[in-house]
Protein backbone atom coordinates (compact mmCIF):
# COMPACT_ATOMS: atom_id res chain seq x y z
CA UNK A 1 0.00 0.00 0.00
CA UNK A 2 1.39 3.53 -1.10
CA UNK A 3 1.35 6.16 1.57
CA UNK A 4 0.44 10.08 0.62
CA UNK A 5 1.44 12.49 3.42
CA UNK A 6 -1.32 15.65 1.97
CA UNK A 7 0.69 18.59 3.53
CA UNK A 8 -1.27 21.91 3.78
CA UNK A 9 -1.93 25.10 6.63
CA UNK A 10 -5.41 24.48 7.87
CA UNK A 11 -8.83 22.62 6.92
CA UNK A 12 -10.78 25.69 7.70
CA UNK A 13 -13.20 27.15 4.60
CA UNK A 14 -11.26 27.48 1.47
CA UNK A 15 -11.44 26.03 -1.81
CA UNK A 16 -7.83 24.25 -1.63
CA UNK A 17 -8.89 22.58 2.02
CA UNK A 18 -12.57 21.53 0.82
CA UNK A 19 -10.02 19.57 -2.47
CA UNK A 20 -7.61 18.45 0.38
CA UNK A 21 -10.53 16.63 1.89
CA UNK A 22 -12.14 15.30 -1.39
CA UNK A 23 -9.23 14.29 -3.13
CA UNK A 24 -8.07 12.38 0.59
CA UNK A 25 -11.20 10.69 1.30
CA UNK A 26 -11.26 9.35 -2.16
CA UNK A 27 -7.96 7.82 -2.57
CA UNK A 28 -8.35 6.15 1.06
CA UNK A 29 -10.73 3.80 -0.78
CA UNK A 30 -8.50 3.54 -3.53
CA UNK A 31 -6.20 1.37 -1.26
CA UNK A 32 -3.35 4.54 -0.43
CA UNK A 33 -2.78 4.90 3.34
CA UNK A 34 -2.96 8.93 3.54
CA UNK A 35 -1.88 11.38 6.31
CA UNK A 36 -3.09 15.07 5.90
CA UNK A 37 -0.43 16.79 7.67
CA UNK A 38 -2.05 20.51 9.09
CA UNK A 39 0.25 23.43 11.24
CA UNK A 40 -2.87 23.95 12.99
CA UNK A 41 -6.33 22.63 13.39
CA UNK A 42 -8.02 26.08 14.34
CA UNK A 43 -11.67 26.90 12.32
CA UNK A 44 -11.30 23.43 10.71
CA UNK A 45 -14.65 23.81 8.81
CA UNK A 46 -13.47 20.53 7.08
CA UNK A 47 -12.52 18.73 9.91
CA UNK A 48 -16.09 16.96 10.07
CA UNK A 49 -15.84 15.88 6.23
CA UNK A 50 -12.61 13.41 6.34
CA UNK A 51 -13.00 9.75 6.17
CA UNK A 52 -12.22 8.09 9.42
CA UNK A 53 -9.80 6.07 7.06
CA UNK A 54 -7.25 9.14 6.84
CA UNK A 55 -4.93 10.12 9.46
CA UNK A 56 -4.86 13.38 11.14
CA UNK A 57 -1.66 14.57 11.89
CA UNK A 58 -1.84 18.13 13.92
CA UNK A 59 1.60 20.42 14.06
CA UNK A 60 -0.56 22.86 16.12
CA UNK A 61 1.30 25.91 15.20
CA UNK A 62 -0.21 28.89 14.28
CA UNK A 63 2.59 30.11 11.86
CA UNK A 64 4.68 28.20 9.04
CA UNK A 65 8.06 29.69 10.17
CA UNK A 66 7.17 27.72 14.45
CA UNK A 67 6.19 24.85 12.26
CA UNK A 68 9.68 24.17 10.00
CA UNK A 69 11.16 21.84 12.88
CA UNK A 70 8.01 19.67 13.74
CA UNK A 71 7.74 19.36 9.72
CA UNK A 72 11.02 18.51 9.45
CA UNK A 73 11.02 15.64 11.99
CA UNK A 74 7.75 14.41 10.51
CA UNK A 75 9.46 14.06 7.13
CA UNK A 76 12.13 12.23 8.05
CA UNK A 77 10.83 9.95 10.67
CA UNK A 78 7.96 8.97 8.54
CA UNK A 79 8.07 6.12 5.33
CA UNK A 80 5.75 7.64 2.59
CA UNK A 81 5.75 7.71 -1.09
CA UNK A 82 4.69 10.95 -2.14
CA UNK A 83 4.00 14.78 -0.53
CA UNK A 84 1.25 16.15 -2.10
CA UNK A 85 1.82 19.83 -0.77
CA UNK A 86 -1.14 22.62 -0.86
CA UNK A 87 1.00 25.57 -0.87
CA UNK A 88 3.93 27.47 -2.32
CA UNK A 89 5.55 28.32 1.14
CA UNK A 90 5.35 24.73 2.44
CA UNK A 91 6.55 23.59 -1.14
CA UNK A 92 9.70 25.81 -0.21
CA UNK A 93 10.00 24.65 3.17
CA UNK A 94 9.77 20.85 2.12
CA UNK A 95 12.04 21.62 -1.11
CA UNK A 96 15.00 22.73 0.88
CA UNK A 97 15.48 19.16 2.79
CA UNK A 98 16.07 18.04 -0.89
CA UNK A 99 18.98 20.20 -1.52
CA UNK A 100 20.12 18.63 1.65
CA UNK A 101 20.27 14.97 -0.51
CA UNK A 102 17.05 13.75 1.01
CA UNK A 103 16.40 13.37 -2.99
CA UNK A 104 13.91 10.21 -2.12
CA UNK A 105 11.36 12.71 -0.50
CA UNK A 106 8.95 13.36 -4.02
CA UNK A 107 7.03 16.41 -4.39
CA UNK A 108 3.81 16.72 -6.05
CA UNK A 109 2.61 20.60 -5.59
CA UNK A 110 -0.95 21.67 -6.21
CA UNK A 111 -0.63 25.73 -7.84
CA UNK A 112 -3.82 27.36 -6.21
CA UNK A 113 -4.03 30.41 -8.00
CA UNK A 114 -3.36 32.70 -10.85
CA UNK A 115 0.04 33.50 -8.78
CA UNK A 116 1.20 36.58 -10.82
CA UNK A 117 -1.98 38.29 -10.66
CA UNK A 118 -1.99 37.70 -7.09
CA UNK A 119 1.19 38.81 -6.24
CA UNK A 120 0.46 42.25 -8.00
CA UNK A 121 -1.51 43.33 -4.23
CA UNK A 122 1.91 42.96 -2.35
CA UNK A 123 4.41 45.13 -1.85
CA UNK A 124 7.55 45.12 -4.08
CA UNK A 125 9.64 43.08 -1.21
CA UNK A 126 6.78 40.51 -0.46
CA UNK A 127 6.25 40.09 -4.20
CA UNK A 128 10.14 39.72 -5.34
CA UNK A 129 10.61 37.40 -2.63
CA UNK A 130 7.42 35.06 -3.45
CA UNK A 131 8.55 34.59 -6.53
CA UNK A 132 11.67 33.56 -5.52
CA UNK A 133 9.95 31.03 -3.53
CA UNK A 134 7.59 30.26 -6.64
CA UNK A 135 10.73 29.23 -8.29
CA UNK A 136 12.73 27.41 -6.26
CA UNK A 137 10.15 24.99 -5.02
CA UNK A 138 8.25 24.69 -8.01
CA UNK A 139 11.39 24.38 -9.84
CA UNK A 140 12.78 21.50 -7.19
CA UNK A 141 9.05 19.24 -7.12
CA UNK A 142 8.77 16.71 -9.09
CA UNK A 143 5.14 17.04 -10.53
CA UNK A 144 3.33 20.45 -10.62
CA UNK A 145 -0.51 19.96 -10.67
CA UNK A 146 -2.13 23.08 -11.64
CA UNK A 147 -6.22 23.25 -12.15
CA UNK A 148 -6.68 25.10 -15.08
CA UNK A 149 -4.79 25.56 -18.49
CA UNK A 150 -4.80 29.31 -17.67
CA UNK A 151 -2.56 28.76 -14.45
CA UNK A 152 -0.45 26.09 -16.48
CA UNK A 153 0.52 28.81 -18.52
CA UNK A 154 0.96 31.40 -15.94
CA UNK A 155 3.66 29.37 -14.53
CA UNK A 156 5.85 28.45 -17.59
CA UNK A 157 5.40 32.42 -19.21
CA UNK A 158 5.44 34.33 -15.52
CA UNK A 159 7.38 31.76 -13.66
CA UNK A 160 9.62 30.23 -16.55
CA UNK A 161 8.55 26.77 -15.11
CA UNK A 162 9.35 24.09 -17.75
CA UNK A 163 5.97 22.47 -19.14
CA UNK A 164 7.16 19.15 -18.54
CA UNK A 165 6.74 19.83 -14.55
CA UNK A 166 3.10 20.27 -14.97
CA UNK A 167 -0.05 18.62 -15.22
CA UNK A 168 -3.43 20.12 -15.64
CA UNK A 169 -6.19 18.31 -13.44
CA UNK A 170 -9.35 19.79 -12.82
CA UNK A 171 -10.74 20.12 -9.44
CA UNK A 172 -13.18 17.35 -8.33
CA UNK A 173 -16.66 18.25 -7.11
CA UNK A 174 -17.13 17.41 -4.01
CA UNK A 175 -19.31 14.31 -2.62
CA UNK A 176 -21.59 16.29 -1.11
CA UNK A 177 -22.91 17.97 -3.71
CA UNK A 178 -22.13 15.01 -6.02
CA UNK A 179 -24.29 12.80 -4.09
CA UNK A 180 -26.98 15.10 -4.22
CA UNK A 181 -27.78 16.18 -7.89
CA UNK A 182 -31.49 16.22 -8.64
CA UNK A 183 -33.08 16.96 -11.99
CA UNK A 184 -36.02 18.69 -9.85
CA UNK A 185 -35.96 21.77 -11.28
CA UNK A 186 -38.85 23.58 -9.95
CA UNK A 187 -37.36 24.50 -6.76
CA UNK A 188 -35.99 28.30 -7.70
CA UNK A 189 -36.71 30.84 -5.39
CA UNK A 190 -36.07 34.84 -6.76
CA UNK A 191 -32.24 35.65 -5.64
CA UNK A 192 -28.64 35.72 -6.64
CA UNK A 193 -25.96 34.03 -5.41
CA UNK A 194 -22.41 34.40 -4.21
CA UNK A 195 -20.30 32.85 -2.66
CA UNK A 196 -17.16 32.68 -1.60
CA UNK A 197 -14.49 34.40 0.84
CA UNK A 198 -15.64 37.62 1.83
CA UNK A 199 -12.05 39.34 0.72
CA UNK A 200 -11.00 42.04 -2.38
CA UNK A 201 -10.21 38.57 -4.72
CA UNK A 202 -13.78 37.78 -5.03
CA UNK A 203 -14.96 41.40 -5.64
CA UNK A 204 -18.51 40.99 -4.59
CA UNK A 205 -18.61 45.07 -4.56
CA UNK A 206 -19.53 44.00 -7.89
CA UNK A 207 -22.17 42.43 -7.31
CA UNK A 208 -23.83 44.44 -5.09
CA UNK A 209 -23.78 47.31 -7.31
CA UNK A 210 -25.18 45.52 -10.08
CA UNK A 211 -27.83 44.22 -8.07
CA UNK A 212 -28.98 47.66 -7.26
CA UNK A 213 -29.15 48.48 -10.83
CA UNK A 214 -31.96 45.95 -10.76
CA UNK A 215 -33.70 46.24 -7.97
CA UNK A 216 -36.27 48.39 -9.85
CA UNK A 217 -36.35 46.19 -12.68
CA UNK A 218 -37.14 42.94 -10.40
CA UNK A 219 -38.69 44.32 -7.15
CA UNK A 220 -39.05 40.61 -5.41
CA UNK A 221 -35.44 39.74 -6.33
CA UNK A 222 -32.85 39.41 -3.79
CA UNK A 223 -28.89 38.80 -3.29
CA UNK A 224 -27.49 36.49 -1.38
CA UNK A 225 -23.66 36.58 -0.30
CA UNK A 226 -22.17 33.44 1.65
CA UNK A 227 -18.95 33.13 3.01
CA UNK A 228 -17.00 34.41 5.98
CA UNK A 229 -13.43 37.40 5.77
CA UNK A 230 -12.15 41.00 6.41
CA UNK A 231 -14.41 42.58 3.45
CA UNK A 232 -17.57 42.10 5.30
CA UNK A 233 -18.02 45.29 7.05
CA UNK A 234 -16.91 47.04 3.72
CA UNK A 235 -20.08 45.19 1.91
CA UNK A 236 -22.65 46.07 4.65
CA UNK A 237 -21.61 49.35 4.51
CA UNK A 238 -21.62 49.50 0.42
CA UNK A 239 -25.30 47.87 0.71
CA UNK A 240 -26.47 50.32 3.23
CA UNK A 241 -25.28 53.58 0.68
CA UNK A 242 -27.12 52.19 -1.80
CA UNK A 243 -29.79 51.16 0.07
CA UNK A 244 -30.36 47.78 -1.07
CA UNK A 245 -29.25 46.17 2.56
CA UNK A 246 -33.06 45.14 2.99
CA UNK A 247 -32.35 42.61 -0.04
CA UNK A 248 -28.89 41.77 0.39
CA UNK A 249 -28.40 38.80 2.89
CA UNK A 250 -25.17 38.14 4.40
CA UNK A 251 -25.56 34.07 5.12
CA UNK A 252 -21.38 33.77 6.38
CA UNK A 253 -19.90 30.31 5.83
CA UNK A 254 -22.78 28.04 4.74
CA UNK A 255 -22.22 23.99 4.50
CA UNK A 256 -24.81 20.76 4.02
CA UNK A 257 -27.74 21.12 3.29
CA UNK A 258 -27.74 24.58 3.36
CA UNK A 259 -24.87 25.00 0.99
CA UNK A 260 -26.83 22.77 -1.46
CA UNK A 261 -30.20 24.53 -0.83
CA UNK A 262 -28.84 27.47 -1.64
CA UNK A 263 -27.06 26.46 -4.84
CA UNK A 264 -30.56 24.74 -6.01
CA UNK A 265 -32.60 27.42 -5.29
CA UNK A 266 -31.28 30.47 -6.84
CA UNK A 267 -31.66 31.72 -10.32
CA UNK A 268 -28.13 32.38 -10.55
CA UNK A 269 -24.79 32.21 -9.68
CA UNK A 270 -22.52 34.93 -10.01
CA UNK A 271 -18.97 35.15 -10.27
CA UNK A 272 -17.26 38.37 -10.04
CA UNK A 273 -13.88 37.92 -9.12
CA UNK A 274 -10.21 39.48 -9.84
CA UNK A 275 -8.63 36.56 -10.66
CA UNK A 276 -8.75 32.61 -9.76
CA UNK A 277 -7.30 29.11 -10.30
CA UNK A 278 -10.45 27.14 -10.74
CA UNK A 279 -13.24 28.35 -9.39
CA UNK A 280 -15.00 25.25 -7.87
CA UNK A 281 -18.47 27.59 -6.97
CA UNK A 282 -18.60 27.23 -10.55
CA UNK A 283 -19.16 23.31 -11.34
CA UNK A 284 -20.53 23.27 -7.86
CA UNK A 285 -23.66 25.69 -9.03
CA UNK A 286 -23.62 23.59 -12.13
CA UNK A 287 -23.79 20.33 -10.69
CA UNK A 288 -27.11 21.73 -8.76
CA UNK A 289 -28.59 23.41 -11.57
CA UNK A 290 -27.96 26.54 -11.75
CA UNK A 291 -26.87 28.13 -14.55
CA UNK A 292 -23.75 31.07 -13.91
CA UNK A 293 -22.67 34.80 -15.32
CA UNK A 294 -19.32 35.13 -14.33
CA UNK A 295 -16.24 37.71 -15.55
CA UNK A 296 -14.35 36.15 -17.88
CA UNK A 297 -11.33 36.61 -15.39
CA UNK A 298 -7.97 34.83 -15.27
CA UNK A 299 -8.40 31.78 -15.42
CA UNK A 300 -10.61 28.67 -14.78
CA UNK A 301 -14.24 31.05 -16.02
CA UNK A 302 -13.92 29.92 -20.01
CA UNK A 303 -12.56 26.55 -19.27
CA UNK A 304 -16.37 26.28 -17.58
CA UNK A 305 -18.84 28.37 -18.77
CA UNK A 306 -20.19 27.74 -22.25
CA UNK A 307 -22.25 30.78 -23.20
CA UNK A 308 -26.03 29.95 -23.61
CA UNK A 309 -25.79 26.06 -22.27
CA UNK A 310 -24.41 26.84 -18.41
CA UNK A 311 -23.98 30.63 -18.00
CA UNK A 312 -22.58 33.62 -19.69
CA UNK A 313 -19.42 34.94 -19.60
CA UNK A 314 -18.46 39.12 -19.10
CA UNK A 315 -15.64 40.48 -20.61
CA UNK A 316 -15.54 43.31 -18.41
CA UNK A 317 -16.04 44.62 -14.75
CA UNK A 318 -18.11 47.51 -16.48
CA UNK A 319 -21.06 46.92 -13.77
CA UNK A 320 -23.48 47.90 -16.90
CA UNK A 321 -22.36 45.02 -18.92
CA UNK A 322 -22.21 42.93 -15.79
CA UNK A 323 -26.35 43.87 -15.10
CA UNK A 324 -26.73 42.95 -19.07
CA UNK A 325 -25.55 39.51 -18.62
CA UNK A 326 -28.03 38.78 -15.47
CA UNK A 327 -30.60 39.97 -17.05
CA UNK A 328 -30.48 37.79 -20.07
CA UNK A 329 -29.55 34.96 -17.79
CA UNK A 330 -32.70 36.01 -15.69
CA UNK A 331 -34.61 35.62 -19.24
CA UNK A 332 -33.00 33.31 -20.98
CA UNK A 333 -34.63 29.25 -21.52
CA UNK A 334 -31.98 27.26 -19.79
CA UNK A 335 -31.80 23.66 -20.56
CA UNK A 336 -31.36 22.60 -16.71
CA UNK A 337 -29.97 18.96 -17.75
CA UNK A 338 -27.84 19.54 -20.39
CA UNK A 339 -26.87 22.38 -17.66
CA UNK A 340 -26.03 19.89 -15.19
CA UNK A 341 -23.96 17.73 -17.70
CA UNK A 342 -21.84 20.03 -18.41
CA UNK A 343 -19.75 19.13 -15.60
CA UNK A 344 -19.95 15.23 -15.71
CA UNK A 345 -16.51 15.63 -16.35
CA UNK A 346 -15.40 16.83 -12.94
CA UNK A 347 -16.99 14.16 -10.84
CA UNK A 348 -14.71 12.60 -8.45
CA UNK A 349 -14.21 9.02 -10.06
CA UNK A 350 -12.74 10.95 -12.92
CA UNK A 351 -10.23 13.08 -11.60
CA UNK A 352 -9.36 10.38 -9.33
CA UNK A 353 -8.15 8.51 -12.07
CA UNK A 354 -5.60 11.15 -13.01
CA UNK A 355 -4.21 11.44 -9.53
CA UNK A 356 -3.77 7.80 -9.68
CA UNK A 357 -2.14 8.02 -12.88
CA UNK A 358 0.00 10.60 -12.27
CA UNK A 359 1.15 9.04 -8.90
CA UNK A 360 1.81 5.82 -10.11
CA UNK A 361 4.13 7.45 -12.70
CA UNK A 362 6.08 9.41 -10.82
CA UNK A 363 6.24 6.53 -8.20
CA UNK A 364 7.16 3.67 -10.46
């Protein structure tokens, strides 16, 4: 049996923990023995989700430069075949034991994000040195899995990663809601909805100022927002100066049935983001039927959305064009089950298979 040590900060409410989880819990029943190695266990919204089959192993400390030793001494007490590391910094951290001819220790790094778009908000030291760390961990793993072709080719063109380090595998939909697809489709209820961390990435400002450009239009419509972070206040406060805070509804983090209510119940999704790696609110929303306008931002949007069978894509952040895009997908004759199968493709058993693959191969 092949042993996976999953190394990664926290399981608390983010896209990368909730595909920590799935991608764990399904290769536990693949026969692979798999620790999910955490600095700290604190607002571990995905705690509850993991297979009793996977082992919990908690650094409990609250920062990755307290955690280096404890790391350390769990690599190199510990017999595994593979890291499969959710994050640049602990990519770094675990790359350096290699340059210390520990060259047995194979690294398998999942990219998150769109990384030179997101480095743009730091400060010329922070972003110099993270892409120093971008490079020499990246540069020192031995498979690179990123979850969109837009991120693949972030890394080679911003990064001057070779192509032959990486992999593109999608993001698998979770069991939850993959359990629970239902071609009912007369459940909607009149509101929008977002969700995601409540932070300047996801650009929900958006949003809410489209949505007051239609309140008038659809008087009985509402917005819902979902998710939890430091943009909140900034939100409320945008909602109450354009006085649509009696429609807006601020839900914070949302999971089981109420995540998939949600999802099944609105008219829409919407997407407004900066940037991303692969939005999974988008095959999520799918998956439940509900069709998605999103801004056609970098990347994972247009690897999704096909316009006029699952959503419609914006080319702008022009909130006029954005309001266009609802309305037509408020109007438009959606085809809820060819909606729903357009993301067949991302269901677990499928992207399983290319872990598997992939792991084998570099394993062999």
């Amino acid at each position: 049996m092949k042993k996976i040590a999953f190394i990664i900060g926290s399981l608390s409410g983010g896209g990368a923990q909730q595909v920590a989880v799935t991608l764990a819990n399904e290769l536990s029943e693949k026969d692979y023995s798999i620790d999910i190695v955490v600095l700290q266990l604190d607002d571990s919204k995905y705690l509850n989700w993991l297979s009793d089959k996977v082992k919990i192993i908690n650094l409990d400390k609250k920062r990755l430069r307290y955690s280096i030793i404890s790391l350390f001494n769990y690599l190199l007490t510990n017999k595994f075949d593979i890291c499969l590391v959710f994050d640049y910094y602990l990519t770094f951290v675990i790359s350096i034991l290699k340059l210390f001819n520990y060259h047995y220790i194979k690294i398998v790094t999942r990219c998150i994000n769109t990384l030179s778009i997101d480095f743009k908000y730091e400060n010329i030291f922070l972003k110099y040195f993270k892409r120093i760390v971008v490079k020499l961990g990246y540069n020192l793993s031995d498979l690179i899995i990123c979850q969109s072709n837009g991120m693949k080719f972030d890394l080679i063109d911003s990064f001057k990663i070779s192509s032959n380090k990486i992999k593109v595998i999608n993001n698998p939909l979770n069991k939850l809601v993959e359990t629970n697809i239902c071609y009912d489709f007369n459940l909607k209820e009149d509101y929008l909805f977002c969700i995601g961390r409540l932070e300047e990435q996801k650009n929900f400002k958006l949003a809410i100022e489209s949505f007051e450009k239609l309140k008038n239009k659809y008087p009985n419509l509402r917005l819902k927002i979902a998710g939890i972070g430091s943009f909140k206040e900034k939100l409320l406060k945008m909602a109450k100066n354009l006085k649509v805070i009696d429609r807006v509804d601020f839900l914070g983090f949302i999971s089981g049935d109420d995540l998939l209510n949600n999802y099944r119940k609105a008219r829409l999704t919407l997407l407004t983001s900066l940037f991303e790696g692969f939005p999974n609110i988008l095959i999520e929303s799918l998956a439940l039927g509900t069709p998605i306008v999103s801004v056609n931002c970098p990347s994972g949007p247009s690897e999704i959305i096909v316009n006029g069978v699952n959503g419609f894509l914006v080319d702008s952040y022009n909130s006029e064009d954005y309001v266009k895009a609802i309305i037509k997908g408020l109007e438009f004759d959606w085809d809820y089950k060819a909606l729903i199968n357009s993301v067949n493709k991302y269901h677990s058993e499928f992207i399983i298979k290319e872990y598997i693959g992939n792991i084998e191969e570099i394993t062999m």
